[in-house]
Protein backbone atom coordinates (compact mmCIF):
# COMPACT_ATOMS: atom_id res chain seq x y z
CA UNK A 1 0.00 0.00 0.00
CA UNK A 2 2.02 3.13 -1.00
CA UNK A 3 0.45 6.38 -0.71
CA UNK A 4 2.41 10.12 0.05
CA UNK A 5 1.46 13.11 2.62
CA UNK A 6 2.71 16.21 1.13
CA UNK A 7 2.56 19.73 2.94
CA UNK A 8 1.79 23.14 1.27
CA UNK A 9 5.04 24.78 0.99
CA UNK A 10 4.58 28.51 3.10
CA UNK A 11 1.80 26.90 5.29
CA UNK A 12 2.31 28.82 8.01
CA UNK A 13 2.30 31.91 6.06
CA UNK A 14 -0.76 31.10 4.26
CA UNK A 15 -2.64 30.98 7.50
CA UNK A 16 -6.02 33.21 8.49
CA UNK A 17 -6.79 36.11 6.35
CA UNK A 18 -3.47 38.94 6.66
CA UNK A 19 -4.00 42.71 6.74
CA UNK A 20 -1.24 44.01 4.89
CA UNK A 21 0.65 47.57 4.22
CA UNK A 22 2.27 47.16 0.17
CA UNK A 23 5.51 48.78 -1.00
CA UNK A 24 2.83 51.82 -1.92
CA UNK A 25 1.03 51.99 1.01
CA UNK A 26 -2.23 50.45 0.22
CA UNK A 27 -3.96 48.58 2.71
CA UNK A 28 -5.02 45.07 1.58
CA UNK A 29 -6.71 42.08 2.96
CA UNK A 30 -5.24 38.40 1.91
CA UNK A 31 -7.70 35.46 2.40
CA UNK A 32 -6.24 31.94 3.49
CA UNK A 33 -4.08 30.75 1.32
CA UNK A 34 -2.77 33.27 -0.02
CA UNK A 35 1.04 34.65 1.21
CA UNK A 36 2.15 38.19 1.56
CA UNK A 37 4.36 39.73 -1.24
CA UNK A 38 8.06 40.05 0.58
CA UNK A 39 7.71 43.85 -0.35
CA UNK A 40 4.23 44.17 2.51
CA UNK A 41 4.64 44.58 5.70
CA UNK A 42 1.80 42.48 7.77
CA UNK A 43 -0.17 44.54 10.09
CA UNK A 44 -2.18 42.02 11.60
CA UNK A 45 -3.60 38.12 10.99
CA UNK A 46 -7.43 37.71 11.24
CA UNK A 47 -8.85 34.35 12.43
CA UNK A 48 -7.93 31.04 13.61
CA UNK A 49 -5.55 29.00 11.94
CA UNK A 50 -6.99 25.67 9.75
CA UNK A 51 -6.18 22.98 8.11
CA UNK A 52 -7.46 21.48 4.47
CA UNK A 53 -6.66 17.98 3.90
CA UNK A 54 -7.11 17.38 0.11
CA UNK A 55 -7.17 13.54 -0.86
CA UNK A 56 -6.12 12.39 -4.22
CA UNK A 57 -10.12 12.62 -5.13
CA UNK A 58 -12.23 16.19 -4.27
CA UNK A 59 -14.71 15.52 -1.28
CA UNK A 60 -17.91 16.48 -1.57
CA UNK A 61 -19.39 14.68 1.13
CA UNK A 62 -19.08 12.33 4.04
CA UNK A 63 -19.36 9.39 2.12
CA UNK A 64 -16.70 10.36 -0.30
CA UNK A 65 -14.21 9.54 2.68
CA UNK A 66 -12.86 6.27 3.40
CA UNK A 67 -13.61 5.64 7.35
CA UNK A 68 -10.08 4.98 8.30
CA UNK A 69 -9.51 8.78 7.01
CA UNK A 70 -11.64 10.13 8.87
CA UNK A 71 -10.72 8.56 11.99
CA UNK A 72 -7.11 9.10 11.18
CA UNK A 73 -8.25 13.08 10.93
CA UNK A 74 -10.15 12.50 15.02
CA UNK A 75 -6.94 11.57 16.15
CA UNK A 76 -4.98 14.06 15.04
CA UNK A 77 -7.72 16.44 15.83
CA UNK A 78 -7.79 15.55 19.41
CA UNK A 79 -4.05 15.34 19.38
CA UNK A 80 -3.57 19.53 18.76
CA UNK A 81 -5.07 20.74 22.22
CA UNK A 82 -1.64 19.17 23.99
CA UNK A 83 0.80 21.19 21.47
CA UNK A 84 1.95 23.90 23.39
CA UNK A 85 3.36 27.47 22.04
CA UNK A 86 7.00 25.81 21.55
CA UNK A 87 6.25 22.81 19.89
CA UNK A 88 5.94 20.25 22.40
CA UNK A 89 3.52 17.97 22.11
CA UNK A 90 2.65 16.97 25.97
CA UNK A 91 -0.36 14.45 26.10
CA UNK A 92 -0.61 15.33 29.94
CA UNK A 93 -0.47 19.44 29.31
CA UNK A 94 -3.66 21.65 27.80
CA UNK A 95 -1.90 24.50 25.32
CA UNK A 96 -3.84 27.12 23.14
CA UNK A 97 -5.70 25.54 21.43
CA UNK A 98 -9.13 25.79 23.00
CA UNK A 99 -10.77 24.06 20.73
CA UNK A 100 -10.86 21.71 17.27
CA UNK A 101 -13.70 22.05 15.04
CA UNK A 102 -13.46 18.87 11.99
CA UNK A 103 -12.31 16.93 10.24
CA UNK A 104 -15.57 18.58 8.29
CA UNK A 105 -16.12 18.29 4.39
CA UNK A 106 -15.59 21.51 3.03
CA UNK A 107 -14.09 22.82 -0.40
CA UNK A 108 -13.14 19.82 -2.07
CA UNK A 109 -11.46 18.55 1.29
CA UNK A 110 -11.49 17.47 4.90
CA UNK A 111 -11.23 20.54 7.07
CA UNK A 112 -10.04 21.05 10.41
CA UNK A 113 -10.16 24.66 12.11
CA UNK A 114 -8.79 25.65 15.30
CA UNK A 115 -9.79 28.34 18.13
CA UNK A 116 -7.20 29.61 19.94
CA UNK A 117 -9.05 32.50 21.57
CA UNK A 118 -7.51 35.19 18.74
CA UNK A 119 -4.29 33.55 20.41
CA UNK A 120 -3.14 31.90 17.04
CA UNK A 121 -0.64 29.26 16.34
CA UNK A 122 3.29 30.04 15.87
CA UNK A 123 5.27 28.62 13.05
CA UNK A 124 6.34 25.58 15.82
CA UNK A 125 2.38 24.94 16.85
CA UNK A 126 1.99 24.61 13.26
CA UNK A 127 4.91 22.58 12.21
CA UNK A 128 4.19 19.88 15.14
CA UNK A 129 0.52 19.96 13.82
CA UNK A 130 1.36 18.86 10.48
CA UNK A 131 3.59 15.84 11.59
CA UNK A 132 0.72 15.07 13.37
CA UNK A 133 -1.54 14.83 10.52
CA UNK A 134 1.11 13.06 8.89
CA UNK A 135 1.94 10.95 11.83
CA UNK A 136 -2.11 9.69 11.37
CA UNK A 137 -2.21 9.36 7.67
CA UNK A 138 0.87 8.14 6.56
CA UNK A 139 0.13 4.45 8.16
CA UNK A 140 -2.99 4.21 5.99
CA UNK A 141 -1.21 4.50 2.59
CA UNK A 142 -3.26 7.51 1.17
CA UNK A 143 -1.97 9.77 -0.74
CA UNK A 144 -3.17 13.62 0.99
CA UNK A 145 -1.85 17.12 0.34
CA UNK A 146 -1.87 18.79 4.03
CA UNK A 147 -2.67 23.19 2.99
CA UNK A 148 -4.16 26.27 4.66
CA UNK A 149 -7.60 25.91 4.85
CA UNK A 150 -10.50 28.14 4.88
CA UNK A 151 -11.67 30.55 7.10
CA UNK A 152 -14.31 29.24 10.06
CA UNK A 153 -17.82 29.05 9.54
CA UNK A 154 -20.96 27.28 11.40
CA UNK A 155 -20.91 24.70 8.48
CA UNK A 156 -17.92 23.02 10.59
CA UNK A 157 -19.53 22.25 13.46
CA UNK A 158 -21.19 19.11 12.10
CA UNK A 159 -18.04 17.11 11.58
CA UNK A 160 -17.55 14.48 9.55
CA UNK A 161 -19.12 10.84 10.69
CA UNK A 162 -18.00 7.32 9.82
CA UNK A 163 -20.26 5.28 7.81
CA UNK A 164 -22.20 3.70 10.73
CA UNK A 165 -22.51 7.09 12.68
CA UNK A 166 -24.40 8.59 9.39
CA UNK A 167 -28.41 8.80 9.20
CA UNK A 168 -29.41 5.71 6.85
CA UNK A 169 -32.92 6.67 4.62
């Protein structure tokens, strides 16, 4: 079973939407996704980071992922509350993350948002976040692309759910 995790190169950068001062002093707002130019100077970052998880197929709905994704996704979700500021993950320590909202089918992709309280996640919170997604899906032999992912929205509180956890009609 070979599959490949890849990560977004400038993840961390592409984080939350970014208020930004250009070269000629406009003021613009960059969504997710998208990175500063090296010329802007960022003024402030809007939101709570997030993750999309695209699989080698879009997602359009719950059914569209295989269970052991999913689950693999849980884990890692309930994994990010005990990676502190540094780094660290600490299994017996609580850090910023307040809460984790997904995995969630949204754009094409599983989603998984965080809330930090406007407290945000550093470049280390975010690096040890990805190996953790990693950590969970490289086992399974999928192949995923880890990237920014969208801004929060009440859509994500649903979650996704397993096969026998879905309504059958």
């Amino acid at each position: 079973m070979m599959g490949r995790v890849t990560v977004a190169e400038q993840l961390f950068e592409q984080q939350c939407t970014k208020v930004v001062a250009t070269a000629d002093g406009q003021v613009r707002h960059l969504g997710p996704g998208l990175v500063a130019a090296p010329t802007d100077s960022i003024l402030a970052k809007l939101g709570e980071p997030s993750f999309a998880i695209h699989l080698a197929q879009a997602v359009g709905a719950d059914d569209d992922v295989p269970d052991e994704v999913g689950l693999a996704l849980r884990r890692a979700a309930q994994r990010f509350p005990h990676v502190l500021r540094d780094g660290r993950e600490e299994p017996a320590e609580e850090g910023p993350v307040e809460g984790v909202f997904g995995p969630v089918v949204g754009d094409g992709a599983l989603v998984i948002c965080l809330d930090t309280d406007g407290a945000g996640a550093g470049p280390s919170m975010m690096s040890t976040m990805v190996r953790i997604v990693v950590e969970e899906l490289t086992p399974l032999g999928v192949d995923a692309h880890v990237a920014a992912g969208p801004s929060f929205s009440d859509a994500m509180l649903s979650g996704w759910l397993r096969a026998e956890e879905r309504p059958h009609g």
